[in-house]
Protein backbone atom coordinates (compact mmCIF):
# COMPACT_ATOMS: atom_id res chain seq x y z
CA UNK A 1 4.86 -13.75 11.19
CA UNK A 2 5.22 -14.29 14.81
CA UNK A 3 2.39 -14.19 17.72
CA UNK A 4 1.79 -13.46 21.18
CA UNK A 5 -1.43 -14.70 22.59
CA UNK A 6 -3.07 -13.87 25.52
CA UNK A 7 -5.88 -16.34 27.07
CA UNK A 8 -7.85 -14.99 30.16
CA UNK A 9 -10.52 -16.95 32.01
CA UNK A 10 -13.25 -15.92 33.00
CA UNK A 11 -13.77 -11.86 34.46
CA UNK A 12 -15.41 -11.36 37.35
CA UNK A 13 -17.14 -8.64 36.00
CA UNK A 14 -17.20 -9.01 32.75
CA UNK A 15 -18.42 -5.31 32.25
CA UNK A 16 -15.96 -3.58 34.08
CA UNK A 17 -12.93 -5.85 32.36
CA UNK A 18 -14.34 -5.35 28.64
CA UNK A 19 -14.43 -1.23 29.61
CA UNK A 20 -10.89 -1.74 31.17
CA UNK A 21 -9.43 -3.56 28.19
CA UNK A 22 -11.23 -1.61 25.49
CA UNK A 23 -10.47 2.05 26.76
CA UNK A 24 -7.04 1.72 28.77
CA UNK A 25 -5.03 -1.51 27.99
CA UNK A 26 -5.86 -1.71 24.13
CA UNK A 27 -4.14 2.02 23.80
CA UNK A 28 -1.26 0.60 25.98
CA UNK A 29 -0.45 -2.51 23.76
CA UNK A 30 -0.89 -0.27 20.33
CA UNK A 31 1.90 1.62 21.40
CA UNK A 32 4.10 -1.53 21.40
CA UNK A 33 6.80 -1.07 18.45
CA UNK A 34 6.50 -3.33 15.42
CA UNK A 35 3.13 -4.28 16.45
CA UNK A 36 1.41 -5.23 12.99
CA UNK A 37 -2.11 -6.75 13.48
CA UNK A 38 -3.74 -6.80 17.16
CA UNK A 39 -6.82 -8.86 17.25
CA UNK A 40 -9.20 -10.16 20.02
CA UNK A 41 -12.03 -12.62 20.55
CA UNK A 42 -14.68 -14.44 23.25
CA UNK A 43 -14.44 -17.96 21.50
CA UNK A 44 -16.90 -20.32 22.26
CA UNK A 45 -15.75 -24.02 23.18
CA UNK A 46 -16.49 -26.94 20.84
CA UNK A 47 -17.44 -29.53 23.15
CA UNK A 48 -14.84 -28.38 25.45
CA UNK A 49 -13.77 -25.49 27.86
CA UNK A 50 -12.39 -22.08 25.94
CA UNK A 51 -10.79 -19.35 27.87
CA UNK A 52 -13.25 -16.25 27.86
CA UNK A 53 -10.91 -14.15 26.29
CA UNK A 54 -8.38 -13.89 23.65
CA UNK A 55 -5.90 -11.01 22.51
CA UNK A 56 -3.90 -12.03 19.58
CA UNK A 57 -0.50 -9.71 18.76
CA UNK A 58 0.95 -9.83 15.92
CA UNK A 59 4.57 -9.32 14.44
CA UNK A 60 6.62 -9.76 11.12
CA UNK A 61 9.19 -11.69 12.78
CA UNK A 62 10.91 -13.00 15.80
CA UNK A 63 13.44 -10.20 16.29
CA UNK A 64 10.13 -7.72 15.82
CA UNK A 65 8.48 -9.96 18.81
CA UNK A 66 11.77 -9.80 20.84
CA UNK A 67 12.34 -6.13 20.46
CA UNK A 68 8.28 -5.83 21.54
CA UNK A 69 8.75 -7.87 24.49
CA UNK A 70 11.84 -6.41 25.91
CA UNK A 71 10.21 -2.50 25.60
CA UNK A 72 8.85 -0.27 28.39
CA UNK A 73 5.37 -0.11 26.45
CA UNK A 74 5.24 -4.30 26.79
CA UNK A 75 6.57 -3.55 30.34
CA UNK A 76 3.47 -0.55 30.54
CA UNK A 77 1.05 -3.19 29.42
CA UNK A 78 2.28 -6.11 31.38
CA UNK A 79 1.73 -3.83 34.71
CA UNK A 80 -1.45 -2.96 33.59
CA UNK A 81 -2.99 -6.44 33.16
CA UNK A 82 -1.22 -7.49 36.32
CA UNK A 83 -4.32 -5.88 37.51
CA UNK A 84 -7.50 -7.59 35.72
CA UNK A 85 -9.61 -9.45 37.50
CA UNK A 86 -10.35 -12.98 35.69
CA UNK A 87 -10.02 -16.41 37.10
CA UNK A 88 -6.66 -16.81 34.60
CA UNK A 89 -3.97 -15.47 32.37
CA UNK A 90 -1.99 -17.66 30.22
CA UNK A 91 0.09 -15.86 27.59
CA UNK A 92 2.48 -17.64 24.39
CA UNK A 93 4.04 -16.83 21.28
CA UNK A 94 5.02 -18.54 18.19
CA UNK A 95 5.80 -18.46 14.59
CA UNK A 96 2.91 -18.72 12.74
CA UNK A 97 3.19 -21.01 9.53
CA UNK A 98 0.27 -20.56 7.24
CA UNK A 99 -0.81 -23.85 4.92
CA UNK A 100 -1.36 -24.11 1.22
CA UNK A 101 -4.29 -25.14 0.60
CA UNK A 102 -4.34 -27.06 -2.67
């Protein structure tokens, strides 16, 4: 599997960006092809600073994620939070290895 993740600081209004995100830019990235999993949070730090958002996106593989980024429904959703009010935006992807636990 291979992720994007999206960190954004804080809002400043957090009302207004949770209404934006749930009811206009979720439906945007859900379009994206090969999308498989699509998951957000508001973590909570552990001693230290945590971003006040988190989208997670989620893809079988790094051609899915390549194809995903390069499409005009990435390019849709890109525009779209070009326009969010929060204090940042930091976005990454990677493969993501899962452990064995023994």
């Amino acid at each position: 599997m291979h992720r994007i993740t999206i960190e954004y600081g804080a809002p400043g209004d957090p009302e207004t960006f949770e209404q934006h995100y749930t009811e206009v830019h979720v439906p945007l990235a859900a379009k994206l092809p090969g999308l498989r999993r699509f998951t957000t949070s508001h973590p909570r730090g552990l001693g230290t600073d945590a971003p006040s958002f988190v989208a997670e996106l989620w893809f079988d593989d790094a051609d899915a994620l390549k194809a995903a980024l390069k499409s005009p429904e990435m390019a849709a959703a890109a525009a779209d939070a070009q326009t969010f009010d929060v204090a940042s935006m930091t976005m990454f992807s990677g493969e993501v290895v899962e452990t064995s636990l023994p």
